[in-house]
Each structure stands twice: as structure tokens, then as C-alpha cells.
C-alpha atoms as a PDB file:
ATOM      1  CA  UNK A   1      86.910 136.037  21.496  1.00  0.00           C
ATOM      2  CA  UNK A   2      87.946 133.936  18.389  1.00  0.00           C
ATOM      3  CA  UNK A   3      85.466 133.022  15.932  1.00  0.00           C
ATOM      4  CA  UNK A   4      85.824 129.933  13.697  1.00  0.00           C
ATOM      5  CA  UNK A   5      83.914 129.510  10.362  1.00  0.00           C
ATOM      6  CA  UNK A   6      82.785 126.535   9.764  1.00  0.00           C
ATOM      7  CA  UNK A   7      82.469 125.251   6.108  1.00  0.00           C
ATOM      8  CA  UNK A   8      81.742 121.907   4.321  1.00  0.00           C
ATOM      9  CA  UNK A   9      80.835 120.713   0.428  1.00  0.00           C
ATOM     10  CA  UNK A  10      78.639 118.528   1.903  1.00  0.00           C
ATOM     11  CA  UNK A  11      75.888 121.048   2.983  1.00  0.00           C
ATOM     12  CA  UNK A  12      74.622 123.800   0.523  1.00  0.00           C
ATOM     13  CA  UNK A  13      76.958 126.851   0.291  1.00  0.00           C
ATOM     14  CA  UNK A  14      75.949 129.924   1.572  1.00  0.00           C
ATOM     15  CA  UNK A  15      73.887 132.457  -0.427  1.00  0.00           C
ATOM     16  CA  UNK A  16      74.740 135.405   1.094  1.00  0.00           C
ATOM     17  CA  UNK A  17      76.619 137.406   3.383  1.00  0.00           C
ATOM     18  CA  UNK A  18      76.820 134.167   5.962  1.00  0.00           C
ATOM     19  CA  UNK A  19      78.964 131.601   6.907  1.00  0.00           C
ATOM     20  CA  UNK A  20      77.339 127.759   6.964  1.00  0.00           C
ATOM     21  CA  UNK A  21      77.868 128.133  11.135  1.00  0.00           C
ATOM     22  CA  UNK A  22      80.023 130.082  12.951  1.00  0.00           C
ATOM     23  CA  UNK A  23      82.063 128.380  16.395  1.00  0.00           C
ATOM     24  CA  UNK A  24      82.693 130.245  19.372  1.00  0.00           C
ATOM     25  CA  UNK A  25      84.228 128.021  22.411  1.00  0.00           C
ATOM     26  CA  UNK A  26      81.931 125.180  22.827  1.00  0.00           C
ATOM     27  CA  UNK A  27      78.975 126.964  20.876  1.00  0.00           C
ATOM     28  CA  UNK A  28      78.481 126.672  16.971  1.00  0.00           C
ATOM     29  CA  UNK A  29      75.551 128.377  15.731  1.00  0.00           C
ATOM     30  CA  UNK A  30      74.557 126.869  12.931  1.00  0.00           C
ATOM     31  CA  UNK A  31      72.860 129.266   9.756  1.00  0.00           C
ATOM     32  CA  UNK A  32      69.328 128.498   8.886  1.00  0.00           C
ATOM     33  CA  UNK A  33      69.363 125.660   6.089  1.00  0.00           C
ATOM     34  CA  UNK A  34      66.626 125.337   3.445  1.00  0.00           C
ATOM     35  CA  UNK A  35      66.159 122.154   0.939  1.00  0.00           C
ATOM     36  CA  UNK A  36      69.235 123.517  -1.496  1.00  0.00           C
ATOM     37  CA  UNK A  37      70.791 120.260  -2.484  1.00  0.00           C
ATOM     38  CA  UNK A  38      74.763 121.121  -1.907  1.00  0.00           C
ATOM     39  CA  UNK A  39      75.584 119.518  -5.351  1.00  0.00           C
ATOM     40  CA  UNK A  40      73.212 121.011  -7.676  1.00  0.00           C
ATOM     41  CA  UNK A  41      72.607 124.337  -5.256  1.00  0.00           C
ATOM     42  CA  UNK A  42      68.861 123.387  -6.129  1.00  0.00           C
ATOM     43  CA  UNK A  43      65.696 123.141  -3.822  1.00  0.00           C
ATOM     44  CA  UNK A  44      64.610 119.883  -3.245  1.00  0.00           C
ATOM     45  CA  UNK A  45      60.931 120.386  -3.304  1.00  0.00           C
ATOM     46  CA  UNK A  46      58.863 117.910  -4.810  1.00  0.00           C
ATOM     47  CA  UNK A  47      57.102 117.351  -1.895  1.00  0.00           C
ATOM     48  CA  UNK A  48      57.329 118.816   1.524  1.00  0.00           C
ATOM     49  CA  UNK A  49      58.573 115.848   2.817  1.00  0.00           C
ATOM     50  CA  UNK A  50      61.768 116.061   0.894  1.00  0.00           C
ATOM     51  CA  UNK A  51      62.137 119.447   1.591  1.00  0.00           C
ATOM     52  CA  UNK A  52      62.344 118.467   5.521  1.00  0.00           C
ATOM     53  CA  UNK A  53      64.250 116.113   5.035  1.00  0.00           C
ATOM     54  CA  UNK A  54      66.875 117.936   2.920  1.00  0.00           C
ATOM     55  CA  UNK A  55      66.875 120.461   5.528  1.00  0.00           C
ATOM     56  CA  UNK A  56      67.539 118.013   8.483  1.00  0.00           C
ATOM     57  CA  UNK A  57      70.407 116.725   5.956  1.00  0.00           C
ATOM     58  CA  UNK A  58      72.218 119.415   5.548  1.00  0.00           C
ATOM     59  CA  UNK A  59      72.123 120.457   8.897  1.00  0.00           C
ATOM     60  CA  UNK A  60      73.731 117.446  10.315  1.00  0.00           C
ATOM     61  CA  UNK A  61      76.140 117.779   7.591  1.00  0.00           C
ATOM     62  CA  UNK A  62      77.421 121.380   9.134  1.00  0.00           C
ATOM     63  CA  UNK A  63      77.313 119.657  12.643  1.00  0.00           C
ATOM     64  CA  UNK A  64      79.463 117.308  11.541  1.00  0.00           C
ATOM     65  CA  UNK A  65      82.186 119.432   9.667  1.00  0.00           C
ATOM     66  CA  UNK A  66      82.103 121.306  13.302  1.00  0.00           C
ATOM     67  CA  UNK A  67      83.105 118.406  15.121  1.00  0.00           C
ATOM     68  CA  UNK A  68      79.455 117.177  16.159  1.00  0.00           C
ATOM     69  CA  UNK A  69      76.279 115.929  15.371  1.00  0.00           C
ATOM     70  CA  UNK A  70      72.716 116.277  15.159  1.00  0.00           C
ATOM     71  CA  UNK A  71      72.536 115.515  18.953  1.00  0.00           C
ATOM     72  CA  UNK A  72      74.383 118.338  19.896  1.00  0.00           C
ATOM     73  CA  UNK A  73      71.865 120.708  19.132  1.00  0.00           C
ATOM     74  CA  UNK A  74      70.577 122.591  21.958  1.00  0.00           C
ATOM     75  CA  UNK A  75      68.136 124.902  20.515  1.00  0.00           C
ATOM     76  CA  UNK A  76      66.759 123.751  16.560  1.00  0.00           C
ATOM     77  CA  UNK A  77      64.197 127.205  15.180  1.00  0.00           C
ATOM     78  CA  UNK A  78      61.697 125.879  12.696  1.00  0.00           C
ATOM     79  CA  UNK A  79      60.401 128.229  10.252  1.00  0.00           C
ATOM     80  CA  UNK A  80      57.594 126.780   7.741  1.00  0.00           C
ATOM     81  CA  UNK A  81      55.568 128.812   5.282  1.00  0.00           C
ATOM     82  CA  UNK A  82      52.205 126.640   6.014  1.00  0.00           C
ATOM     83  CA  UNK A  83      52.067 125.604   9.837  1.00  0.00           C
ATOM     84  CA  UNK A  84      49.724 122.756   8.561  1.00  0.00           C
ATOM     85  CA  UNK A  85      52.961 120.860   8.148  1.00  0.00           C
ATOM     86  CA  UNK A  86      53.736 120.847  11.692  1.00  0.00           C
ATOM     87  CA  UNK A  87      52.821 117.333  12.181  1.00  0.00           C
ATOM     88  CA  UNK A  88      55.072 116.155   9.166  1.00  0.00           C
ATOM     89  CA  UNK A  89      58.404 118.127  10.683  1.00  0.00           C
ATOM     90  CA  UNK A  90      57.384 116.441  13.877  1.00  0.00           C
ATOM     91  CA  UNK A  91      57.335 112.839  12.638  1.00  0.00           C
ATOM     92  CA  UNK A  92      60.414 113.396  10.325  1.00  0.00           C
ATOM     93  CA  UNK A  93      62.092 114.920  13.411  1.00  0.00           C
ATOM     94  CA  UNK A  94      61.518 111.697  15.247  1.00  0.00           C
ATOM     95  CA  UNK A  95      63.880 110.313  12.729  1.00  0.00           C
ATOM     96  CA  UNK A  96      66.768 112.569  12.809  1.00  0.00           C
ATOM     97  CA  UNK A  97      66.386 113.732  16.581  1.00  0.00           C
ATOM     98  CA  UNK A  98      66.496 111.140  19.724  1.00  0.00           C
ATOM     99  CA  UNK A  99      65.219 111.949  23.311  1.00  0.00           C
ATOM    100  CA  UNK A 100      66.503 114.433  25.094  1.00  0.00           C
ATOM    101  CA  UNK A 101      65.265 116.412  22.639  1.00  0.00           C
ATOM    102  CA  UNK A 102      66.585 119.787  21.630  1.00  0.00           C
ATOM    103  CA  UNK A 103      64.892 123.108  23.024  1.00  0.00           C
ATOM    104  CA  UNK A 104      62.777 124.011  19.799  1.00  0.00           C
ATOM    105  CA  UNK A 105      60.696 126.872  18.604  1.00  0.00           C
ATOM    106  CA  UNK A 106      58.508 126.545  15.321  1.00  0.00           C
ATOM    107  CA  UNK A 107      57.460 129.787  13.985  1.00  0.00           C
ATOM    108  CA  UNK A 108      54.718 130.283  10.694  1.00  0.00           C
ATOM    109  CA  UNK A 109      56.430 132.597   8.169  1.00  0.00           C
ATOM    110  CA  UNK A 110      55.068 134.701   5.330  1.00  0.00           C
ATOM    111  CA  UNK A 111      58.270 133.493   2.932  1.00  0.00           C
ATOM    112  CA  UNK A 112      61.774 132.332   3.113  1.00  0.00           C
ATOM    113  CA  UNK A 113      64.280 132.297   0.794  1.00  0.00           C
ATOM    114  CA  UNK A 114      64.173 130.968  -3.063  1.00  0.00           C
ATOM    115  CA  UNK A 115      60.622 129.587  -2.576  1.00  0.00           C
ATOM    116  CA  UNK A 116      61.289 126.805  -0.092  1.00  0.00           C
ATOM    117  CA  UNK A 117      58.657 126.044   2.935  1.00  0.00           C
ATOM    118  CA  UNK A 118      60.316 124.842   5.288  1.00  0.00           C
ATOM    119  CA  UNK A 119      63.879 126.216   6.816  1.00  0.00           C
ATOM    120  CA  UNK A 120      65.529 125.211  10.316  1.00  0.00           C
ATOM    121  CA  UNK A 121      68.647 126.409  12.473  1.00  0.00           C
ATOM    122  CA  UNK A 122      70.308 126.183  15.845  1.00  0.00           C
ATOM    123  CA  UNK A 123      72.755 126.251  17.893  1.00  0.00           C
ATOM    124  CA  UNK A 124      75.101 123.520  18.657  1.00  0.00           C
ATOM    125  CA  UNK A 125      77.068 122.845  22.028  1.00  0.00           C
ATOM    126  CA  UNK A 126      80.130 120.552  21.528  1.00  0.00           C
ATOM    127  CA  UNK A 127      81.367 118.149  24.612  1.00  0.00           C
ATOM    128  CA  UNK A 128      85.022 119.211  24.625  1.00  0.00           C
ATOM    129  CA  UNK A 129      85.980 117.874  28.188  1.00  0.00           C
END
């Protein structure tokens, strides 16, 4: 089946061996996203607040180099360092995120990558007909 990489400036580049999402068909799973700021490549972490928001930011950035948008999402993972923060994802989800909502799982983590709190990814099902 063909695979198409998805890639935009406007979301952080990837730090490793991974593409920013990856379409196949309908279905483009998106890579998790932390609070890197795609200009500076530098986490956005004054508060957690920002960092969330970031995050939701650069996701719908990837959505929308694959032809979609935050709505598409079908699935969204959470992953946060300190699940005390659960509430704030939830209210700054309200304001990226309208009902239906997407299937979600949040998930406490002992790290992620370069320090941040708070990463998020999912998978993204695009209305072709």
C-alpha cells in the first residue's frame, strides 16, 4: 500500500527517525508533538499551559499540511508527565476540539522527550468522498 509523508515548516521538524505523520488511504497518523516551537525548534514551557497549547498547535498544523484539520482526528493519545494537569488539557481541549469529540486516551508518563510535560498524537481520517 502507498505511504505518503507528510511534512510542513509550520509544525516542529522531526527529531528523529520519524516523519511529522505518515498517510495511508484515508488514514494519517499523526507523530506525537511536544511544545517545540517549529521556528526556534525550542520548548515552549513557561507554563504548562503554553506547553498544551503549543502542542494542540502544532498538531493542527500537520493536519492541515495533510489535507485536514483538527476535527478529523479520530483517536488524540495524551501523554503528561504530572496527571494533575488533566483538568488543564481538558479545558484547553475545549478550545481546540468541538463535539463529537475524538476517541481519546490520556496516559501518566515517567518522561518524554527534551523535558516537556505534556505530548499528544493521533490518528486522522480524511473525508475524501
Amino acid at each position: 500500500m502507498k505511504r505518503d509523508v507528510i511534512s510542513t515548516p509550520t509544525a516542529p521538524a522531526a527529531i528523529g527517525t520519524y516523519s511529522q505523520a505518515v498517510r495511508v488511504g484515508d488514514t494519517v497518523y499523526l507523530a506525537g508533538q511536544i511544545a517545540l516551537d517549529p521556528k526556534t525548534m525550542t520548548l515552549r514551557n513557561a507554563s504548562i499551559e503554553d506547553e498544551i497549547h503549543q502542542v494542540f498547535t502544532n498538531l493542527r498544523e500537520v493536519c492541515i499540511a495533510a489535507g485536514g484539520s483538527l476535527a478529523h482526528i479520530a483517536k488524540l493519545n495524551l501523554f503528561l508527565t504530572d496527571l494533575s494537569h488533566f483538568a488543564t488539557v481538558n479545558e484547553i481541549m475545549s478550545r481546540y476540539f468541538q463535539a463529537p469529540y475524538p476517541a481519546r486516551a490520556a496516559v501518566g508518563v515517567a518522561a518524554l522527550p527534551r523535558g516537556a510535560r505534556f505530548e499528544a498524537d493521533g490518528v486522522l481520517v480524511l473525508d475524501t468522498k
